[in-house]
Protein backbone atom coordinates (compact mmCIF):
# COMPACT_ATOMS: atom_id res chain seq x y z
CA UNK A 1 16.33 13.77 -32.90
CA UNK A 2 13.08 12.19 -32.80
CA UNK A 3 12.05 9.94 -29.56
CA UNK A 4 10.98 7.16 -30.57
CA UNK A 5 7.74 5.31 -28.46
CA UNK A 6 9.07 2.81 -25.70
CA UNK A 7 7.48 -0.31 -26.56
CA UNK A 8 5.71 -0.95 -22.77
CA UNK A 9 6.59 -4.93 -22.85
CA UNK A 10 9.98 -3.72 -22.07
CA UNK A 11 9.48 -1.70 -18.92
CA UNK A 12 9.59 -3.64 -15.58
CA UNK A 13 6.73 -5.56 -14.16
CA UNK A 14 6.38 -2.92 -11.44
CA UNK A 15 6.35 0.10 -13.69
CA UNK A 16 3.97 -1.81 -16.30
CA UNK A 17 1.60 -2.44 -13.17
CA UNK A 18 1.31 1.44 -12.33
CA UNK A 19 0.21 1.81 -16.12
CA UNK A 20 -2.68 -0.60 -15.72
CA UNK A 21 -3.83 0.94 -12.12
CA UNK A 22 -3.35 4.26 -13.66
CA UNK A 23 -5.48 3.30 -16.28
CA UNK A 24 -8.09 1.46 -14.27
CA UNK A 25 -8.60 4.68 -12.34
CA UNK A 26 -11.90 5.83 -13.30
CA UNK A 27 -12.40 3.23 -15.90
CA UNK A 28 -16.36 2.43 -15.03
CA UNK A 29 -16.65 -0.52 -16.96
CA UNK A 30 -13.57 -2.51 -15.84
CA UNK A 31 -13.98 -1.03 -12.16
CA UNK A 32 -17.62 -2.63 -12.43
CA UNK A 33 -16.32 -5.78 -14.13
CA UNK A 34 -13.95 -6.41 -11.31
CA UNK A 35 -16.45 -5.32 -8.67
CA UNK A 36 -18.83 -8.48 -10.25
CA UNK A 37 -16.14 -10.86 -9.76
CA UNK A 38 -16.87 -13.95 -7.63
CA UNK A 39 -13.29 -14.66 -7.10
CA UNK A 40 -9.82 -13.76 -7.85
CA UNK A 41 -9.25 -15.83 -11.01
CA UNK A 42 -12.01 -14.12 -12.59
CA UNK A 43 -9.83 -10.91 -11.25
CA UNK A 44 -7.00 -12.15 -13.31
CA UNK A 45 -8.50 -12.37 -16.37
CA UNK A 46 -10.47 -9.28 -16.41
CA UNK A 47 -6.91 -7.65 -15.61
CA UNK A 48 -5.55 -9.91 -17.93
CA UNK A 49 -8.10 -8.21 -20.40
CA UNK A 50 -7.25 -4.84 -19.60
CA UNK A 51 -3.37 -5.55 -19.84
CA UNK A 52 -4.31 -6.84 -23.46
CA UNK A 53 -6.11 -4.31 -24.37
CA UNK A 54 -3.24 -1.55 -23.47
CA UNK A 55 0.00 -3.59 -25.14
CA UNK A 56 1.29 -3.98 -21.34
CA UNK A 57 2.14 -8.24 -21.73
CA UNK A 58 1.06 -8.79 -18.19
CA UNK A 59 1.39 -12.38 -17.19
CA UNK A 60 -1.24 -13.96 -14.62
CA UNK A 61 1.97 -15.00 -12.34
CA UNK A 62 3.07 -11.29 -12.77
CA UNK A 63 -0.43 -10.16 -11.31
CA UNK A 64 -0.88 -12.44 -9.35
CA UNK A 65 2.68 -11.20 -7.48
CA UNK A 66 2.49 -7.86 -8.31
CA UNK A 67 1.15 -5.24 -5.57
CA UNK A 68 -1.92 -4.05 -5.61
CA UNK A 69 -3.33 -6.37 -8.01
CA UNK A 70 -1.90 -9.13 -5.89
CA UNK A 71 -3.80 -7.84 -2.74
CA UNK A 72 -6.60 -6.86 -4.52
CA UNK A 73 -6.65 -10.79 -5.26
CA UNK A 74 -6.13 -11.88 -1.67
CA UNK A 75 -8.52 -10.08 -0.38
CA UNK A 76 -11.49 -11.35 -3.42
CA UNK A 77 -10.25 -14.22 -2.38
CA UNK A 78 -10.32 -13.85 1.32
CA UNK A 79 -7.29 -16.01 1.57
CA UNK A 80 -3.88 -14.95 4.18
CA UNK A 81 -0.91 -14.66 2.38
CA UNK A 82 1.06 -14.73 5.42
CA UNK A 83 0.49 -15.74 8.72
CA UNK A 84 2.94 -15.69 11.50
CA UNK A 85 1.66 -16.65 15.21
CA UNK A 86 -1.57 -17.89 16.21
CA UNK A 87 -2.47 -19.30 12.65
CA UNK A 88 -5.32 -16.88 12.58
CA UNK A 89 -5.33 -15.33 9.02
CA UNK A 90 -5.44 -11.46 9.28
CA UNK A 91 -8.85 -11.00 7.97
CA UNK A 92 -10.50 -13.67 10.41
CA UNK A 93 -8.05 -11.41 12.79
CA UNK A 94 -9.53 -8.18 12.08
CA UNK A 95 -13.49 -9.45 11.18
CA UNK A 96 -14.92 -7.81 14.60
CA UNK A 97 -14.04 -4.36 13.08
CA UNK A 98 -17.05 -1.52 12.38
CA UNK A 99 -19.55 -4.38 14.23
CA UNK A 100 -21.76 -3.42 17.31
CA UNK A 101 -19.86 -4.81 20.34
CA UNK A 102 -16.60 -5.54 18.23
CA UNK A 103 -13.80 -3.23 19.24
CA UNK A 104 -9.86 -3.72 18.37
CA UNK A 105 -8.79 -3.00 22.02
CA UNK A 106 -11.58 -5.92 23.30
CA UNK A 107 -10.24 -7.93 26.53
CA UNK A 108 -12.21 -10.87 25.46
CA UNK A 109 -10.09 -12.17 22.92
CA UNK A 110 -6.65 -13.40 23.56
CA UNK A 111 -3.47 -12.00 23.79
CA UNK A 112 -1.13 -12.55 20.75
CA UNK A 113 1.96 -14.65 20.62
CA UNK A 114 5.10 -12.49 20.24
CA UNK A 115 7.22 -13.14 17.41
CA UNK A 116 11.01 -12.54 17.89
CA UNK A 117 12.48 -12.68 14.41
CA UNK A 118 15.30 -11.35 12.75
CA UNK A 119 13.29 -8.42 11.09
């Protein structure tokens, strides 16, 4: 018996994602087309593009979601996805980091609320 090839538009969102990071891995001129990007939307549709381009029927909600493409997005974007605490979204957090005088363990800035959650 002959396998027949699975159509890709039927595999789940997650498992069509790996296809299209697999195949962005060392693809120079979509790596460089989403390195130019100003912003996430233009992201999107240069992953749109790609998902096109390989039969996957990627949505923009789907990459939008969809790890890593999602915060690949984000941080284009430089917008929090979640915050819990002081309000403070995690890249404003963390934007000391690798700068002369910046250190993670600094006393200067305030200590951080304490979230007691059910997780």
């Amino acid at each position: 018996m002959e396998s027949q090839p699975t159509d890709p538009r039927t595999l789940s969102v997650s498992q069509r994602v790996a296809i299209l990071v697999k195949a962005l891995d060392g693809a120079k001129r979509t790596n460089e087309a989403l390195a130019n990007c100003s912003n996430g939307d233009q992201m999107v549709e240069v992953l749109l593009d790609a998902s096109r381009k390989l039969g996957l029927g990627l949505t923009r909600a789907e990459l939008t979601r969809t790890p890593p493409f999602r915060d690949w997005i984000w941080w284009k974007n430089k917008e929090a996805l979640l915050t819990i605490g002081d309000a403070k979204p995690r890249y404003q957090q963390d934007g000391d980091q690798g700068r002369a005088g910046g250190s993670s363990a600094s006393s200067a800035q305030p200590e951080r609320k304490k979230f007691l959650g059910l997780f």
